[in-house]
C-alpha atoms as a PDB file:
ATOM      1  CA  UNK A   1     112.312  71.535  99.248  1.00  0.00           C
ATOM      2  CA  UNK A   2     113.183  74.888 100.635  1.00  0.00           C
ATOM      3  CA  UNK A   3     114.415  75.527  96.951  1.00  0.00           C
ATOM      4  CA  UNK A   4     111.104  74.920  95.567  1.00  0.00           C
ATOM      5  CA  UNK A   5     109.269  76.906  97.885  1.00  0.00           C
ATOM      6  CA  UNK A   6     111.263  80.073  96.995  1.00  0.00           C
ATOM      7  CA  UNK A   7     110.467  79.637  93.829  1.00  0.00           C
ATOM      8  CA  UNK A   8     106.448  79.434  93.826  1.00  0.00           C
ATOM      9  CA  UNK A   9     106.777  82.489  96.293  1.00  0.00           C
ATOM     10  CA  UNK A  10     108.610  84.313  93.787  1.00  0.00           C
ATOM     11  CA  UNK A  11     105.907  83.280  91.036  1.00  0.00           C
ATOM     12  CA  UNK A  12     103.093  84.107  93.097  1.00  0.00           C
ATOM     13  CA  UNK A  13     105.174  87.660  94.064  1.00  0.00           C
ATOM     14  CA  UNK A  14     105.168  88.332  90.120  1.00  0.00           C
ATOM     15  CA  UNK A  15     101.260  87.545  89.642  1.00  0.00           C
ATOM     16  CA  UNK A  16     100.106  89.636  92.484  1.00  0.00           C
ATOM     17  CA  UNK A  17     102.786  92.465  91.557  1.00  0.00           C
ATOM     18  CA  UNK A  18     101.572  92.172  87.562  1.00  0.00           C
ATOM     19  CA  UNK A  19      98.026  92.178  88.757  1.00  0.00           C
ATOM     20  CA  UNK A  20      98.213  94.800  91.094  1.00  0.00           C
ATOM     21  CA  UNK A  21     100.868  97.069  88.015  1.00  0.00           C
ATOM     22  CA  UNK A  22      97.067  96.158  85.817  1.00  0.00           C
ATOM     23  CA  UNK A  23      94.894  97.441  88.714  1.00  0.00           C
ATOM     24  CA  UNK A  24      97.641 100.672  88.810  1.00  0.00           C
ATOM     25  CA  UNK A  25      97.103 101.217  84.967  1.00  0.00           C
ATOM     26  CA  UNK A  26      93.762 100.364  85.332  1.00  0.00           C
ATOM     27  CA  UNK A  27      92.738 103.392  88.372  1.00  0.00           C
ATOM     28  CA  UNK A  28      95.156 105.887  86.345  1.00  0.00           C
ATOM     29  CA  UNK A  29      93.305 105.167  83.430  1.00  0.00           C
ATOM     30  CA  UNK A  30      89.824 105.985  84.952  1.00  0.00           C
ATOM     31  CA  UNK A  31      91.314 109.133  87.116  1.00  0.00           C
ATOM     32  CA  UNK A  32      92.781 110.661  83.887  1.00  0.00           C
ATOM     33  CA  UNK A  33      89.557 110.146  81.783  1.00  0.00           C
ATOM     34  CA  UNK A  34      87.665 111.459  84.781  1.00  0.00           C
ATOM     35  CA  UNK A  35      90.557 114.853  84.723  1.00  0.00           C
ATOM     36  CA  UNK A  36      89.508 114.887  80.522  1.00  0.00           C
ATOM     37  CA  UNK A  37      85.836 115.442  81.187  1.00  0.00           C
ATOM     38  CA  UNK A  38      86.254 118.355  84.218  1.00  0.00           C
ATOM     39  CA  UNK A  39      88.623 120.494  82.078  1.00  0.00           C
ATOM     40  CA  UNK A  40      86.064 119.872  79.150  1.00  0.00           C
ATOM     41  CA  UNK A  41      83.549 120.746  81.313  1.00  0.00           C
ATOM     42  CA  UNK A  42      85.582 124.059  82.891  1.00  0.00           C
ATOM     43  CA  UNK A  43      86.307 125.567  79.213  1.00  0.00           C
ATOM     44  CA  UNK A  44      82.408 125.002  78.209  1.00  0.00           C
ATOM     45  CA  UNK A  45      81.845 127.681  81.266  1.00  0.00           C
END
């Protein structure tokens, strides 16, 4: 039983880590695009 347990844990551990690795990507993603458009925006000035 205990066996069994430790093994959905670690399954639901590797969702929530690959999810939260996607949300990672995800936030550096949108912070670099937002970086992209300010130093487009400081060599117009």
């Amino acid at each position: 039983m205990m066996i069994v347990t430790s093994a959905n844990l670690k399954m639901q551990l590797a969702k929530k880590a690959s999810q939260v690795l996607v949300i990672l990507r995800f936030m550096f993603l949108l912070q670099f695009k937002q970086e992209e458009k300010e130093g487009e925006r400081i060599s117009q000035l």
